[in-house]
PDB file of N, CA and C in Angstrom:
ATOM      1  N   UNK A   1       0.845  -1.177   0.000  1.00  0.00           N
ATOM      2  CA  UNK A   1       0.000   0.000   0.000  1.00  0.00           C
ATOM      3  C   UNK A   1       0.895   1.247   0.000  1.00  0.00           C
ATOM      4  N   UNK A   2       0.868   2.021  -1.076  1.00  0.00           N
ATOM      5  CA  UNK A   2       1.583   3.189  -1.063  1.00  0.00           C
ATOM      6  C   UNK A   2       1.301   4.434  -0.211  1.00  0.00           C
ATOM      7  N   UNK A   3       2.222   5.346   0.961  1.00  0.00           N
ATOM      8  CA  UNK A   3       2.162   6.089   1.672  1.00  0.00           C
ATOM      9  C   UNK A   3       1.854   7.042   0.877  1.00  0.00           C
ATOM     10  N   UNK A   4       1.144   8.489   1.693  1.00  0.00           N
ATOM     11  CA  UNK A   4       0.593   9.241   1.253  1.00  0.00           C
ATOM     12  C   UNK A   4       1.553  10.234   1.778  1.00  0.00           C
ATOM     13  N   UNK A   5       2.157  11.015   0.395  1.00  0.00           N
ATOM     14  CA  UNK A   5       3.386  12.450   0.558  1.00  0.00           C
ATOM     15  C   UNK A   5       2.690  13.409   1.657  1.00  0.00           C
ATOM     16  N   UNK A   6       3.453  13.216   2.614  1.00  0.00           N
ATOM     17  CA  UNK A   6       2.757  14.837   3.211  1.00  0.00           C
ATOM     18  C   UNK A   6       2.668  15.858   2.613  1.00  0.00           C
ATOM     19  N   UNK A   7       3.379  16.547   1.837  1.00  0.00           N
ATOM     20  CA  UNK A   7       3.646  17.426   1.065  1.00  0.00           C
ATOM     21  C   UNK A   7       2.057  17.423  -0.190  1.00  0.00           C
ATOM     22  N   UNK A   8       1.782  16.366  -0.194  1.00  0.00           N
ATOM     23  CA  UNK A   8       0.534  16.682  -1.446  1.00  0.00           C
ATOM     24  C   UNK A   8      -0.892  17.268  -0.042  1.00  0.00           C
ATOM     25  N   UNK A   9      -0.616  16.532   0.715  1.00  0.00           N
ATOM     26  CA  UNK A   9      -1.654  16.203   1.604  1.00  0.00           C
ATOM     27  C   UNK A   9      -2.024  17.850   1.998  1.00  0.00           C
ATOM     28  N   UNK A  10      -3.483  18.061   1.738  1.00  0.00           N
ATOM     29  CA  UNK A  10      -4.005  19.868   1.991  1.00  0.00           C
ATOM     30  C   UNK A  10      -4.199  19.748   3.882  1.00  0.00           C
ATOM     31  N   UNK A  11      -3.545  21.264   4.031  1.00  0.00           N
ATOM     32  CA  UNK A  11      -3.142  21.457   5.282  1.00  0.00           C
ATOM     33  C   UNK A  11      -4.888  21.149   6.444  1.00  0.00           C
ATOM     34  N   UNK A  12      -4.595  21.062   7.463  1.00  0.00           N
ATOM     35  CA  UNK A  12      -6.301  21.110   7.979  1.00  0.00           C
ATOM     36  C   UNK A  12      -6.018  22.677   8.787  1.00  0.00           C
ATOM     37  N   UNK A  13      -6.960  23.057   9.167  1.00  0.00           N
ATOM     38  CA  UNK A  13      -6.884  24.288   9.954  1.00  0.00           C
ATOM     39  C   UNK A  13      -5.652  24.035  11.367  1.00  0.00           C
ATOM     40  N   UNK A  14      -5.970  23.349  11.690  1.00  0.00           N
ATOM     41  CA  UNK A  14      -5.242  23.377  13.449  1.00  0.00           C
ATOM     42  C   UNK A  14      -3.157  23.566  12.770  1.00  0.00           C
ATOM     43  N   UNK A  15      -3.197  23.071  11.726  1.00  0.00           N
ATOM     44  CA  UNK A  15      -1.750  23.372  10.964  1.00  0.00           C
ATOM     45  C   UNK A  15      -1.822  24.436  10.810  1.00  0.00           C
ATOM     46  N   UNK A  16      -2.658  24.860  10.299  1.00  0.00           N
ATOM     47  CA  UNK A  16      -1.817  26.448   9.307  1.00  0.00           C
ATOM     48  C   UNK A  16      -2.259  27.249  10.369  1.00  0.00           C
ATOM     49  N   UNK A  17      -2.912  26.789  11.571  1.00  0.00           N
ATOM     50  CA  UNK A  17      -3.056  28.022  12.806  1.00  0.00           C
ATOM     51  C   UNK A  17      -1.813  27.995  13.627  1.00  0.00           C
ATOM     52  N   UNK A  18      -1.022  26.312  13.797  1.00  0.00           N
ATOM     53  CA  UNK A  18      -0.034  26.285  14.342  1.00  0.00           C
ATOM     54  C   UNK A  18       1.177  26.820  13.599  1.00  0.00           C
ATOM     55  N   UNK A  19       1.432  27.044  12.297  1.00  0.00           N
ATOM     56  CA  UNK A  19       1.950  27.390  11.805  1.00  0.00           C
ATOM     57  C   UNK A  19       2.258  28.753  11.548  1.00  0.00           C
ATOM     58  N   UNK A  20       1.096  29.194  11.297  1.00  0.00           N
ATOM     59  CA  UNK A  20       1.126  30.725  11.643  1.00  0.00           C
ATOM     60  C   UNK A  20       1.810  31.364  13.229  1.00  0.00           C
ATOM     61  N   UNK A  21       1.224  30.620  14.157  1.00  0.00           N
ATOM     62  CA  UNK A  21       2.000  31.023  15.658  1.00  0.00           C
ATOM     63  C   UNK A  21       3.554  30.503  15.611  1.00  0.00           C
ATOM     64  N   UNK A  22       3.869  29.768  15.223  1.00  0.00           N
ATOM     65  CA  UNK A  22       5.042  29.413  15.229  1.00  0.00           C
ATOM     66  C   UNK A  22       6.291  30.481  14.482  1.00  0.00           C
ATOM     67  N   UNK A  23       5.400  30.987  12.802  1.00  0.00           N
ATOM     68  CA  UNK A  23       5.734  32.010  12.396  1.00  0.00           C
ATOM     69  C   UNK A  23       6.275  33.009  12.835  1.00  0.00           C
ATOM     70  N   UNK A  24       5.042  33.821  13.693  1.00  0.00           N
ATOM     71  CA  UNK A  24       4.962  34.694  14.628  1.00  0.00           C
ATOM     72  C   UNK A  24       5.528  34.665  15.585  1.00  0.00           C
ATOM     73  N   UNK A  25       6.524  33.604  16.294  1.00  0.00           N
ATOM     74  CA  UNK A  25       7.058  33.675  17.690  1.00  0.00           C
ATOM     75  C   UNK A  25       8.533  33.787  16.840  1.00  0.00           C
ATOM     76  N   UNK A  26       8.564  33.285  15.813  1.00  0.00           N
ATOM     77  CA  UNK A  26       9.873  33.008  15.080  1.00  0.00           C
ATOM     78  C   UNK A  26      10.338  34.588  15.423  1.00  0.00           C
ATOM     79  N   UNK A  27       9.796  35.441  14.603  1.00  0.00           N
ATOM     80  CA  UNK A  27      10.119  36.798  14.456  1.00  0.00           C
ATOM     81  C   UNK A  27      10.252  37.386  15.251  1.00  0.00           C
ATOM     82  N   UNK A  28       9.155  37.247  16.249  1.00  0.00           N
ATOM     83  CA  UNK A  28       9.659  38.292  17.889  1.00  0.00           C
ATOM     84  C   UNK A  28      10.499  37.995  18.193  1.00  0.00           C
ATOM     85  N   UNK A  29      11.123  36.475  18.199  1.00  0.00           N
ATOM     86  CA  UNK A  29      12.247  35.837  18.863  1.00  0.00           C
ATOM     87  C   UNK A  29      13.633  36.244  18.018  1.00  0.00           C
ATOM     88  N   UNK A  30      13.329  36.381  16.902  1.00  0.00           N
ATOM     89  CA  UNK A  30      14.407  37.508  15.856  1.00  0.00           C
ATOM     90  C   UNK A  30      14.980  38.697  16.174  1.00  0.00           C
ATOM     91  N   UNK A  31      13.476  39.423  16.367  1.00  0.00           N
ATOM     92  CA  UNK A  31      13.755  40.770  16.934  1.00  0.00           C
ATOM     93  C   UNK A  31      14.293  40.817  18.450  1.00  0.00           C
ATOM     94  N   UNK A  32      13.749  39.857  19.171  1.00  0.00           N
ATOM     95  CA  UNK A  32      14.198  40.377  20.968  1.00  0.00           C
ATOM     96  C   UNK A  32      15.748  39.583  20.846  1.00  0.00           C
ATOM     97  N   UNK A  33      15.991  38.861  20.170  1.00  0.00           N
ATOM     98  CA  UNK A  33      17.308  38.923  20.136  1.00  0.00           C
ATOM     99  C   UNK A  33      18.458  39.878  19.409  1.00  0.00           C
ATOM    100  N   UNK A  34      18.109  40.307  18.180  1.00  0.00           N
ATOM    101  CA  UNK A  34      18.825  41.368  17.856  1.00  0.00           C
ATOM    102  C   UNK A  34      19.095  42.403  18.675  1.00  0.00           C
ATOM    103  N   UNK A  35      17.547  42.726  19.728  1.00  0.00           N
ATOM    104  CA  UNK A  35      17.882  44.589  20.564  1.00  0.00           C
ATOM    105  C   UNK A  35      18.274  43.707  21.750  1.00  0.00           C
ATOM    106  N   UNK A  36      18.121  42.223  22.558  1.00  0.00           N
ATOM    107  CA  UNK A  36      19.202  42.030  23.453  1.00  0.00           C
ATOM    108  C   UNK A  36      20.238  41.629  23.391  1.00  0.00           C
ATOM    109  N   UNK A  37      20.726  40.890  22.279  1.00  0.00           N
ATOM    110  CA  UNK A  37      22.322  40.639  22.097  1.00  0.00           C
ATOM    111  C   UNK A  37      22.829  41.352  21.295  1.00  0.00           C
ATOM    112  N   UNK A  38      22.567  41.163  20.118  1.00  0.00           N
ATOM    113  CA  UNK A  38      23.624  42.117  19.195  1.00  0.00           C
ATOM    114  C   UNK A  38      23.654  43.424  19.579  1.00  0.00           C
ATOM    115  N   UNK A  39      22.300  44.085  19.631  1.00  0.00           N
ATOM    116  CA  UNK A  39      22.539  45.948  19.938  1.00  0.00           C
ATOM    117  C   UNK A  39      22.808  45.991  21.837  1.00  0.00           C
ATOM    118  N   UNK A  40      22.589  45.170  22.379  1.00  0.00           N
ATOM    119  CA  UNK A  40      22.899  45.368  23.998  1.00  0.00           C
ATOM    120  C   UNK A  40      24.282  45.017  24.114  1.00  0.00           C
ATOM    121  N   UNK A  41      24.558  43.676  23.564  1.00  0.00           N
ATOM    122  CA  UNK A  41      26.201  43.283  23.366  1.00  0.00           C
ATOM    123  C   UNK A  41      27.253  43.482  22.759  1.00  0.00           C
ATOM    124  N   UNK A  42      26.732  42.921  22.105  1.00  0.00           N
ATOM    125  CA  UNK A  42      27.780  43.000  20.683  1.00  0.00           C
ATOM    126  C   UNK A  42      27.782  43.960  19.815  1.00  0.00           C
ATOM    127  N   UNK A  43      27.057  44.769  19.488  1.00  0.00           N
ATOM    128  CA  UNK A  43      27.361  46.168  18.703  1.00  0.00           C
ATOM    129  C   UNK A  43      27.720  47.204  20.116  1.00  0.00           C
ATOM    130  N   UNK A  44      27.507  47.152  21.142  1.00  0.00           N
ATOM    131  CA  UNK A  44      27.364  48.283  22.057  1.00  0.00           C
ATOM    132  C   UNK A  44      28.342  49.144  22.107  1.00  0.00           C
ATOM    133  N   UNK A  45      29.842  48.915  21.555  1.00  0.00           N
ATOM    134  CA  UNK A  45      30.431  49.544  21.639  1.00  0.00           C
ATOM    135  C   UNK A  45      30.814  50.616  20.353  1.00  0.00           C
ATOM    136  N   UNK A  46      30.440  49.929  19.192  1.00  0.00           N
ATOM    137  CA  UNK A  46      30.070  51.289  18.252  1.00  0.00           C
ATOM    138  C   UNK A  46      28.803  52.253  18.075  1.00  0.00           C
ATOM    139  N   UNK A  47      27.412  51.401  18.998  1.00  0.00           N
ATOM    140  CA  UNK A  47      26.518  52.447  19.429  1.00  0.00           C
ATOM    141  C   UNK A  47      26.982  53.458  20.497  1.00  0.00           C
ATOM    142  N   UNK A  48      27.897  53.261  21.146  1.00  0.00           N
ATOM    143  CA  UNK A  48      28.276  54.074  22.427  1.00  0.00           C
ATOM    144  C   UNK A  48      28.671  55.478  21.474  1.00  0.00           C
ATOM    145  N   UNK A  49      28.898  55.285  20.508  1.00  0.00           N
ATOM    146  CA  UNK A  49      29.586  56.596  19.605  1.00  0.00           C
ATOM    147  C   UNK A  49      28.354  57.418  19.774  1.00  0.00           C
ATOM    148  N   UNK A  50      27.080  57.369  19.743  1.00  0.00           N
ATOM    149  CA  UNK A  50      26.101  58.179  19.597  1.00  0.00           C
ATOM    150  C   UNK A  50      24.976  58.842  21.420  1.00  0.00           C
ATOM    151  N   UNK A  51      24.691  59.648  21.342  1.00  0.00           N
ATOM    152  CA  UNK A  51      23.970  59.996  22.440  1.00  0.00           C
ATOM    153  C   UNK A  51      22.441  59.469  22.640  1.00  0.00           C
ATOM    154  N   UNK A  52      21.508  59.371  23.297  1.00  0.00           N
ATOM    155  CA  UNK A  52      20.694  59.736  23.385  1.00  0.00           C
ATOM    156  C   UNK A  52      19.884  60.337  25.327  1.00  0.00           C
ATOM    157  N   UNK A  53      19.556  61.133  25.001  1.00  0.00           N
ATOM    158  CA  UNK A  53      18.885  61.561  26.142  1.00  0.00           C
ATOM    159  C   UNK A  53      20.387  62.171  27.480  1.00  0.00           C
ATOM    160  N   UNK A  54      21.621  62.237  26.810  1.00  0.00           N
ATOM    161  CA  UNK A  54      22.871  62.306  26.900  1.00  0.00           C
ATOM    162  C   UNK A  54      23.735  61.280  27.605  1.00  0.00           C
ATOM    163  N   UNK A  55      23.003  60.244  27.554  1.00  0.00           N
ATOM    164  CA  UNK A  55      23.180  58.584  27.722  1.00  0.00           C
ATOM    165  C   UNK A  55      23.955  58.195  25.975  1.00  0.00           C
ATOM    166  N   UNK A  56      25.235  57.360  26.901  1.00  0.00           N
ATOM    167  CA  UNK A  56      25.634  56.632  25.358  1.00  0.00           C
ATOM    168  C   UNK A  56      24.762  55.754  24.765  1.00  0.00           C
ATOM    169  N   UNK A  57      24.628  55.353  23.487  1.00  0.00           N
ATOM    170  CA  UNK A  57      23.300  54.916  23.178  1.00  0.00           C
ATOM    171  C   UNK A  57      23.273  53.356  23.109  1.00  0.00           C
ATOM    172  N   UNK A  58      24.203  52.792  23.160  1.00  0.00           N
ATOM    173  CA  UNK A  58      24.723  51.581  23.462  1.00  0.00           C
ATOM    174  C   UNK A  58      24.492  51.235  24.757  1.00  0.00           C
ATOM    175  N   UNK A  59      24.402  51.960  25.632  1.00  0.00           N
ATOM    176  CA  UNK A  59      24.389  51.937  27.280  1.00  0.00           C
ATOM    177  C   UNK A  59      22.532  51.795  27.272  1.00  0.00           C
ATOM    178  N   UNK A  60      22.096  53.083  26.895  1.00  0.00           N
ATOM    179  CA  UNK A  60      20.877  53.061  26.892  1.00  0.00           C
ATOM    180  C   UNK A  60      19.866  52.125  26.346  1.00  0.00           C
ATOM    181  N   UNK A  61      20.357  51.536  25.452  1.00  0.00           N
ATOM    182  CA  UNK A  61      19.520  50.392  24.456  1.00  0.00           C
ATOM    183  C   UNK A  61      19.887  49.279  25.673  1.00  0.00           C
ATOM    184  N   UNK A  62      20.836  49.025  26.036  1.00  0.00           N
ATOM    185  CA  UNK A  62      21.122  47.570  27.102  1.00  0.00           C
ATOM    186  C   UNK A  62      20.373  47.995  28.226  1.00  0.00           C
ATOM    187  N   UNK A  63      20.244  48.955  28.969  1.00  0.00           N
ATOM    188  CA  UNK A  63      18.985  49.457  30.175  1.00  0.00           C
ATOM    189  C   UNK A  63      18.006  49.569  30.126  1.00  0.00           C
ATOM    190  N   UNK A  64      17.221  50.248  28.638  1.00  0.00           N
ATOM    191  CA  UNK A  64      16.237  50.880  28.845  1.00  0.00           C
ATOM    192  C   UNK A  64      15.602  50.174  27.550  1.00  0.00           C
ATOM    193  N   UNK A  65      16.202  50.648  26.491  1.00  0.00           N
ATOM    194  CA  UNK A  65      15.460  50.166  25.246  1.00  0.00           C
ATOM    195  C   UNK A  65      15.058  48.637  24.950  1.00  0.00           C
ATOM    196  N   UNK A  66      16.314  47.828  25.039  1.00  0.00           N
ATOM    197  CA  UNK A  66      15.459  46.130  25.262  1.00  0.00           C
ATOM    198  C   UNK A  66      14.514  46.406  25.959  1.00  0.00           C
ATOM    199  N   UNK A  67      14.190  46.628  27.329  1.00  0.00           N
ATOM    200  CA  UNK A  67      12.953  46.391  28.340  1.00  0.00           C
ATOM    201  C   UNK A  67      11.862  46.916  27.353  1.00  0.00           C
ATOM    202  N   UNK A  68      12.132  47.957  26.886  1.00  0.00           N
ATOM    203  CA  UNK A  68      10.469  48.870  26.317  1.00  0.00           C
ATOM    204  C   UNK A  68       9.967  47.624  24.419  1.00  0.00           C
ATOM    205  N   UNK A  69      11.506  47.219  24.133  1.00  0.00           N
ATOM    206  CA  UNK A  69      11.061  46.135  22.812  1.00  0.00           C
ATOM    207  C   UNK A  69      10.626  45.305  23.298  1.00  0.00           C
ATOM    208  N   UNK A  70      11.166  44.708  24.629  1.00  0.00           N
ATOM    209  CA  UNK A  70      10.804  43.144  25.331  1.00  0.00           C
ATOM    210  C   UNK A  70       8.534  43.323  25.378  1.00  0.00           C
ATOM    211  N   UNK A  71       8.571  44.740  26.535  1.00  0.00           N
ATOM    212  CA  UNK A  71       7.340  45.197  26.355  1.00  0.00           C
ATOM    213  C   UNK A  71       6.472  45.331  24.967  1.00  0.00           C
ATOM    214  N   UNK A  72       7.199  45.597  23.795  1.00  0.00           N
ATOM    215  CA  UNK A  72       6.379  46.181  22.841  1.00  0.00           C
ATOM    216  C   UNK A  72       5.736  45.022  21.870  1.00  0.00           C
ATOM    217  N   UNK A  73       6.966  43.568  22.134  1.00  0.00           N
ATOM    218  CA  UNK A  73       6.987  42.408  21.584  1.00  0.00           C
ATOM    219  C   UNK A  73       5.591  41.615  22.552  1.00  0.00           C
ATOM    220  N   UNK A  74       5.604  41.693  23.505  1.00  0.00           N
ATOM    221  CA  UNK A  74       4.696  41.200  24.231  1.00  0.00           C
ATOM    222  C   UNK A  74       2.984  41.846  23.707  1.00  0.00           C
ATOM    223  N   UNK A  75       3.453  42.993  23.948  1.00  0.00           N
ATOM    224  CA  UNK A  75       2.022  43.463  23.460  1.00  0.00           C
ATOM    225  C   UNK A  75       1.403  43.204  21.810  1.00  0.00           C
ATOM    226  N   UNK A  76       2.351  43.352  20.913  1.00  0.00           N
ATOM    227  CA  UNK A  76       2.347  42.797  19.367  1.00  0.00           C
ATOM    228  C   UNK A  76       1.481  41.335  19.860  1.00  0.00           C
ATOM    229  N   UNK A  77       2.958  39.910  20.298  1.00  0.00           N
ATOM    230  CA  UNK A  77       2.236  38.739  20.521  1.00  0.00           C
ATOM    231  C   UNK A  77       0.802  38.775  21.081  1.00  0.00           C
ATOM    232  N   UNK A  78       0.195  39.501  21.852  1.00  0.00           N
ATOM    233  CA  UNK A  78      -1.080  39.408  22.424  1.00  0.00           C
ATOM    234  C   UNK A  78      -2.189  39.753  21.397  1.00  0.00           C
ATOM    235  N   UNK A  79      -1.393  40.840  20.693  1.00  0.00           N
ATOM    236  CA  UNK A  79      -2.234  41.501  19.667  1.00  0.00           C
ATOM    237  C   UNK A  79      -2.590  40.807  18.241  1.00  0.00           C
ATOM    238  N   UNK A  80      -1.514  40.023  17.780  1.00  0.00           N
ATOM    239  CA  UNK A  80      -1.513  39.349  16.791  1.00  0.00           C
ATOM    240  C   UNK A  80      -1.972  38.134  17.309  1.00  0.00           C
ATOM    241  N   UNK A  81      -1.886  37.361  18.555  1.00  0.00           N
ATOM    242  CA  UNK A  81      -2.377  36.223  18.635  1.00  0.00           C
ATOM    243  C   UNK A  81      -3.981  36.444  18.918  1.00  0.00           C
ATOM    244  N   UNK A  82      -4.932  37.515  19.309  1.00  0.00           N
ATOM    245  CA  UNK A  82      -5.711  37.701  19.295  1.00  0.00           C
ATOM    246  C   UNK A  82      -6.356  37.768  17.755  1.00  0.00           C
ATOM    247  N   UNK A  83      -5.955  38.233  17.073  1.00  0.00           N
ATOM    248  CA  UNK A  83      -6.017  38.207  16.057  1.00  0.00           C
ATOM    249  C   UNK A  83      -6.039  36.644  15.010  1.00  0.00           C
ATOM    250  N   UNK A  84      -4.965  35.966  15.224  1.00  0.00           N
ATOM    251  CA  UNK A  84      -4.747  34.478  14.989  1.00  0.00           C
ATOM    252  C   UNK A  84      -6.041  33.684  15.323  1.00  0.00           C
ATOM    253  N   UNK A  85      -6.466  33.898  16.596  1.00  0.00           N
ATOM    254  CA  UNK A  85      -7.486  33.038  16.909  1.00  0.00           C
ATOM    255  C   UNK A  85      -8.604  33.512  16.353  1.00  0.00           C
ATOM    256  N   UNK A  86      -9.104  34.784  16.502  1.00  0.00           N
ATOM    257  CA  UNK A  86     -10.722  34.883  16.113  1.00  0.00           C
ATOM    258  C   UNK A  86     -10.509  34.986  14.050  1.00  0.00           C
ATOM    259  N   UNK A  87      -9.582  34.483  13.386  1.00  0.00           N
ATOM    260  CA  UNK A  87      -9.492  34.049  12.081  1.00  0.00           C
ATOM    261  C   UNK A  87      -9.651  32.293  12.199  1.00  0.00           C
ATOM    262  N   UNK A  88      -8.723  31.597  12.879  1.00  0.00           N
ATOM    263  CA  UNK A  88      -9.115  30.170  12.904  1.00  0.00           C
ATOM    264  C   UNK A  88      -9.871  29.827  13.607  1.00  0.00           C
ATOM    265  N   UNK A  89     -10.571  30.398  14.664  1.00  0.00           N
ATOM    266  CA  UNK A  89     -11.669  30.135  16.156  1.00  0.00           C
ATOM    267  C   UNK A  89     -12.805  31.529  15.533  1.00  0.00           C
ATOM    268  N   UNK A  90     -13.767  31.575  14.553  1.00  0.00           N
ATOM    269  CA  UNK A  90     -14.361  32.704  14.744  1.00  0.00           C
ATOM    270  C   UNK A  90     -15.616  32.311  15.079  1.00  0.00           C
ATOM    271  N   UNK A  91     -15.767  30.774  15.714  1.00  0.00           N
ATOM    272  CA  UNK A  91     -16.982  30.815  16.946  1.00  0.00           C
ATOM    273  C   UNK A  91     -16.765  30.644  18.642  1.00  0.00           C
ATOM    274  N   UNK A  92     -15.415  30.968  18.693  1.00  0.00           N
ATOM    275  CA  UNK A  92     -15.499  31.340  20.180  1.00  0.00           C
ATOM    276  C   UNK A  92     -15.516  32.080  20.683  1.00  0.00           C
ATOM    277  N   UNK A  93     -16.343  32.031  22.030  1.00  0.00           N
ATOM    278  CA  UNK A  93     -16.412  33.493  22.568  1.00  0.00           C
ATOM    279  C   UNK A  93     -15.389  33.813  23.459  1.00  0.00           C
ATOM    280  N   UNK A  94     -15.011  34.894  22.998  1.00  0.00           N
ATOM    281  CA  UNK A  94     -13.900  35.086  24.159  1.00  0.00           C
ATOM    282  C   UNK A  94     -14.023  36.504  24.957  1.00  0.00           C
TER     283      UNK A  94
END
């Protein structure tokens, strides 16, 4: 009996909803790593060349600015996963 290609096989909803979140965590997890390692770490010392608020800006992005992306990423995920669900769930009440 010949197996059936996953690849032909049409997605069911609970996939392309998991898929989509998976998407979506991919990228925040992109972004909160770029503004906490690379721009908090590893670039910090050629951001330090610049000011802001008369804070080096390398200094400031590792104190202040991750926390407010960490925040802004959180609120996106809530926002977009709200979103996610009432497209694949649009009979639950929530």
């Amino acid at each position: 009996m010949p197996r059936d290609n996953p690849s032909t096989k049409p997605e069911i909803p609970h996939q392309r909803y998991w898929r989509a979140n998976l998407q979506l965590v991919g990228v925040l997890l992109a972004i909160w790593f770029v503004f906490s390692f690379l721009l908090s770490i590893v670039w910090v010392e050629a951001l330090n060349e610049f000011q802001l608020g008369g804070f080096p800006l390398g200094f400031w992005i590792a104190q202040q600015g991750s926390i407010y992306v960490f925040i802004l990423l959180i609120l996106t995920y809530a926002l977009m996963m709200g979103k996610l669900d009432r497209k694949f769930h649009p009979d639950s009440h929530r």
